[in-house]
Protein backbone atom coordinates (compact mmCIF):
# COMPACT_ATOMS: atom_id res chain seq x y z
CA UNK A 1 -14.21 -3.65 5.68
CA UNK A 2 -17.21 -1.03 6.32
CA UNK A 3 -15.29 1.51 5.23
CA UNK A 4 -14.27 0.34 1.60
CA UNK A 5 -15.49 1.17 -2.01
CA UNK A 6 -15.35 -1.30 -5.10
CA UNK A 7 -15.67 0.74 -7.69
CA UNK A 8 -14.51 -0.33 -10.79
CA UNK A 9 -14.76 1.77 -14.69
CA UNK A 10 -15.36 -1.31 -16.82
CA UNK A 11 -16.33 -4.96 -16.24
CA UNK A 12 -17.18 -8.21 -18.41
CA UNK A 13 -20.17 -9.80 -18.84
CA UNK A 14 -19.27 -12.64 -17.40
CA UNK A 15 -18.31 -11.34 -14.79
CA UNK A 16 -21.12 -8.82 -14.16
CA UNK A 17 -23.68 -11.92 -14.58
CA UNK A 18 -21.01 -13.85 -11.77
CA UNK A 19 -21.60 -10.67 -9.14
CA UNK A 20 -25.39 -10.64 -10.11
CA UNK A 21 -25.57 -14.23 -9.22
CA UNK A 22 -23.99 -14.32 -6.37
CA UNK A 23 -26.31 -11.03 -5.09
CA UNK A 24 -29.51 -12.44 -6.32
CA UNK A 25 -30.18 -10.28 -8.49
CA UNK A 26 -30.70 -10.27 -12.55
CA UNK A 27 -28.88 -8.49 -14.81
CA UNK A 28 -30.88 -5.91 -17.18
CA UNK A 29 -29.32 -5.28 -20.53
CA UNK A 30 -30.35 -2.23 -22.17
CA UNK A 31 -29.91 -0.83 -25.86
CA UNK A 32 -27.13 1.51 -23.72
CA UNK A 33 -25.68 -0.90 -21.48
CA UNK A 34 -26.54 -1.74 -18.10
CA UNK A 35 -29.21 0.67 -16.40
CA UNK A 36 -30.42 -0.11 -13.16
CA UNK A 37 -29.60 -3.62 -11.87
CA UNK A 38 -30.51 -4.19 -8.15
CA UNK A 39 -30.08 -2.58 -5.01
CA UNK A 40 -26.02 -3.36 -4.73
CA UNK A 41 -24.82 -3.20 -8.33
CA UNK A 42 -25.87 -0.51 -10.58
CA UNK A 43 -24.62 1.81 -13.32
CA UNK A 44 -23.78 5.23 -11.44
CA UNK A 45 -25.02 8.11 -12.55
CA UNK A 46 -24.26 11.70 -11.33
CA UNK A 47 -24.54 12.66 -7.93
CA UNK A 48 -25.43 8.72 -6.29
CA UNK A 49 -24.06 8.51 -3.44
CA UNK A 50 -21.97 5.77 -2.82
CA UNK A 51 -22.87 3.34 -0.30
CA UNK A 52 -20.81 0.63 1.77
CA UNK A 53 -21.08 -3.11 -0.08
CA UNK A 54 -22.34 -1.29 -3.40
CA UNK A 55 -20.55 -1.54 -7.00
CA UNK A 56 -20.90 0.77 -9.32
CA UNK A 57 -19.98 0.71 -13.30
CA UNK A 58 -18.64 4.10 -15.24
CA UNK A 59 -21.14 4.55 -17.46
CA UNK A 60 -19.68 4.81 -21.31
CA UNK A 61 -18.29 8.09 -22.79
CA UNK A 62 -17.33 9.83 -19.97
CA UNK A 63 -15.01 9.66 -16.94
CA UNK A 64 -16.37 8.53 -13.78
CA UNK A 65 -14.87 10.30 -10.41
CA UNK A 66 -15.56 10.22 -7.18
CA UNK A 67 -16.02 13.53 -5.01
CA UNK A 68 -17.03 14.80 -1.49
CA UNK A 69 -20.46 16.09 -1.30
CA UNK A 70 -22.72 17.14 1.17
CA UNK A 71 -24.37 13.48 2.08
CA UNK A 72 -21.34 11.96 1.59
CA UNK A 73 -18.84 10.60 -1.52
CA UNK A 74 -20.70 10.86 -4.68
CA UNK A 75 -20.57 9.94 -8.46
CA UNK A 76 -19.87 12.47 -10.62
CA UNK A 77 -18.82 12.52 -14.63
CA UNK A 78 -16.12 14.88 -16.16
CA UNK A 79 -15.80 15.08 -19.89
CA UNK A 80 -11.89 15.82 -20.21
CA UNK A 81 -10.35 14.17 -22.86
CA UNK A 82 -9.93 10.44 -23.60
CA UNK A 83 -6.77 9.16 -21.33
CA UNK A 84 -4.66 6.18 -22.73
CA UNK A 85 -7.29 6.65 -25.54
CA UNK A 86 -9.83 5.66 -24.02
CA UNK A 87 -13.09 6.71 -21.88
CA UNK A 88 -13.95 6.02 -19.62
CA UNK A 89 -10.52 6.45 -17.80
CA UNK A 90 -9.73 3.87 -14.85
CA UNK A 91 -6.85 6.23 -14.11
CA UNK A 92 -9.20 9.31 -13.61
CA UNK A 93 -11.41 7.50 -11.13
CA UNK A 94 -8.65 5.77 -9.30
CA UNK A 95 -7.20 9.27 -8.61
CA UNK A 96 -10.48 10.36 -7.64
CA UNK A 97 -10.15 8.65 -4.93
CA UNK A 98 -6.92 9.34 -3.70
CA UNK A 99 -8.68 12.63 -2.30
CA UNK A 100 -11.50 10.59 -0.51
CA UNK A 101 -12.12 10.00 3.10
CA UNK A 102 -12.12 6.52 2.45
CA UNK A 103 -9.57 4.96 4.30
CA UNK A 104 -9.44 1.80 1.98
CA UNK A 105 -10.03 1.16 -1.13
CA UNK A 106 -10.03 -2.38 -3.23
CA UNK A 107 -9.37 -1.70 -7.20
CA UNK A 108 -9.93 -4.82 -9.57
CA UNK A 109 -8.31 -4.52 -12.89
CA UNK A 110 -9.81 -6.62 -15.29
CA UNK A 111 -8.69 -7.71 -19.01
CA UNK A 112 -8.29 -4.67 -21.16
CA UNK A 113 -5.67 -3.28 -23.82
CA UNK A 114 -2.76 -0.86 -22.59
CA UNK A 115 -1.91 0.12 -18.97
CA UNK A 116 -4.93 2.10 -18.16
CA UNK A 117 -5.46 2.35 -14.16
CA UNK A 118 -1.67 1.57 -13.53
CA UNK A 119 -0.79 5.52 -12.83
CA UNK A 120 -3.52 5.92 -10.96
CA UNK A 121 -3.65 2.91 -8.97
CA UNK A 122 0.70 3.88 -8.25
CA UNK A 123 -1.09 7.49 -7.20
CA UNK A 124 -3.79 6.13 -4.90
CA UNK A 125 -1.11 3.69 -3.05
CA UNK A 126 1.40 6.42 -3.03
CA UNK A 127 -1.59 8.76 -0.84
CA UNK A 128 -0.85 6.63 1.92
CA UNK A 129 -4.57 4.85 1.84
CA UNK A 130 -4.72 0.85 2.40
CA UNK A 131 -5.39 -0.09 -1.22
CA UNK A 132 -5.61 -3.81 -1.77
CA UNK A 133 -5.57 -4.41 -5.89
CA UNK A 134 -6.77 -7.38 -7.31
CA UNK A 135 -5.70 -8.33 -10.95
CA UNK A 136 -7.52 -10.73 -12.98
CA UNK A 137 -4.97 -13.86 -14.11
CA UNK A 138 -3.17 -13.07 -17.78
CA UNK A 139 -4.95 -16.97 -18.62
CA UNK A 140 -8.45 -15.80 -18.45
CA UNK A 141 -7.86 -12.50 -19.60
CA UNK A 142 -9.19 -11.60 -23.31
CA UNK A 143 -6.02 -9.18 -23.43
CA UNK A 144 -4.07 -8.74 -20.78
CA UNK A 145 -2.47 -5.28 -21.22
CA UNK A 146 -4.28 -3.88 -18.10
CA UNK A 147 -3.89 -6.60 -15.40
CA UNK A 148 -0.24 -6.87 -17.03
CA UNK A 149 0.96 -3.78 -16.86
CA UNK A 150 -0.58 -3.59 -13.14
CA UNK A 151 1.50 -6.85 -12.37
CA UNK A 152 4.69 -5.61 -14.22
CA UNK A 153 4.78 -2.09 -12.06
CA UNK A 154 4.54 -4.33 -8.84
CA UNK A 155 1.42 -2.80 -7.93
CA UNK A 156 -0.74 -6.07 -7.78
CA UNK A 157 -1.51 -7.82 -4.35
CA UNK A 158 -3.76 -10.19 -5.60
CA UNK A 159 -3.83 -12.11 -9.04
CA UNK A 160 -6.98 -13.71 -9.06
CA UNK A 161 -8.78 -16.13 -11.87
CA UNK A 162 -11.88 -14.83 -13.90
CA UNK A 163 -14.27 -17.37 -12.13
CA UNK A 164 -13.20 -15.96 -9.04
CA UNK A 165 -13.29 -12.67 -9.25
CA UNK A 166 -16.54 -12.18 -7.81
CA UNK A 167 -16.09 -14.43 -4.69
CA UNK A 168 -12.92 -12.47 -3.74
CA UNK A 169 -14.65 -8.93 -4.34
CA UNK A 170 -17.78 -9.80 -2.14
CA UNK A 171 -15.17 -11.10 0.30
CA UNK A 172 -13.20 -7.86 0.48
CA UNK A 173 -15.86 -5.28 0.32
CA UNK A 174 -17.67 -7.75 3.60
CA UNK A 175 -20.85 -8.56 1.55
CA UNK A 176 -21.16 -11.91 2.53
């Protein structure tokens, strides 16, 4: 869809390296984490704009939200408190988007501990926005709190293996 974001507050290694791959571009590991990567999947950092076919990962200690700005829907970073103990929040960014102009938006919850990104995923689909959610398979999942509780709250369309995560994202967000 052109008008769709994949944004997403946390993702494996494996699959990071999968998306890289199938981009052409090379992953660059830092002391920090991931700085930048390539033209379509980067870190964020405030104020980037957010562009069509582009991922971007919530860099660590802070929560990642999305807001209007003058060129457009930009990246910016709150320091509220840890949510579901932890930061950063998937449910802060999800609900950042609920007040978007995007009129669709794909969330991918990947293995994780607790139910982080369930409220706000229930929030964003409750706005009244096409949101297609894809859950990574309980199998391939490290722990499977997050795509679980997802799953359990009926809020999944899509349950999708590990190795296939990244096909099925590049497929949704019409990078080809």
């Amino acid at each position: 869809p052109s008008n769709a974001a994949a944004i997403r507050s946390a993702v494996s290694s494996t699959l990071f390296d999968k998306i890289c791959k199938k981009n052409g571009v090379t992953p660059v590991v830092v002391l920090t984490g991931f700085k930048y990567i390539g033209e379509k999947i980067k870190e964020a950092e405030e104020n980037d704009i957010i562009e069509p076919g582009h991922l971007y990962l919530a860099a660590g200690g802070k929560h990642m939200n999305i807001i209007r700005g003058a060129t457009g829907h930009v990246i910016h970073y709150s320091d509220e408190p840890n949510r579901e103990g932890v930061k950063p929040s998937a449910n802060y960014m999800y609900e950042s988007l609920r007040d978007s102009t995007y009129d669709e938006v794909i969330c991918v919850v990947l293995t994780g501990m607790g139910a982080d990104g369930t409220a706000g995923i229930r929030n964003l689909k409750d706005s009244g926005k096409k949101t297609h959610v894809m859950v990574q398979k309980g199998e391939s999942c490290v722990v499977n709190g997050m795509p679980k509780a997802c799953t359990k709250a009926g809020l999944s369309d899509q349950v999708v293996d590990l190795a296939d995560i990244a096909q099925e994202i590049l497929l949704h967000v019409g990078v080809k």
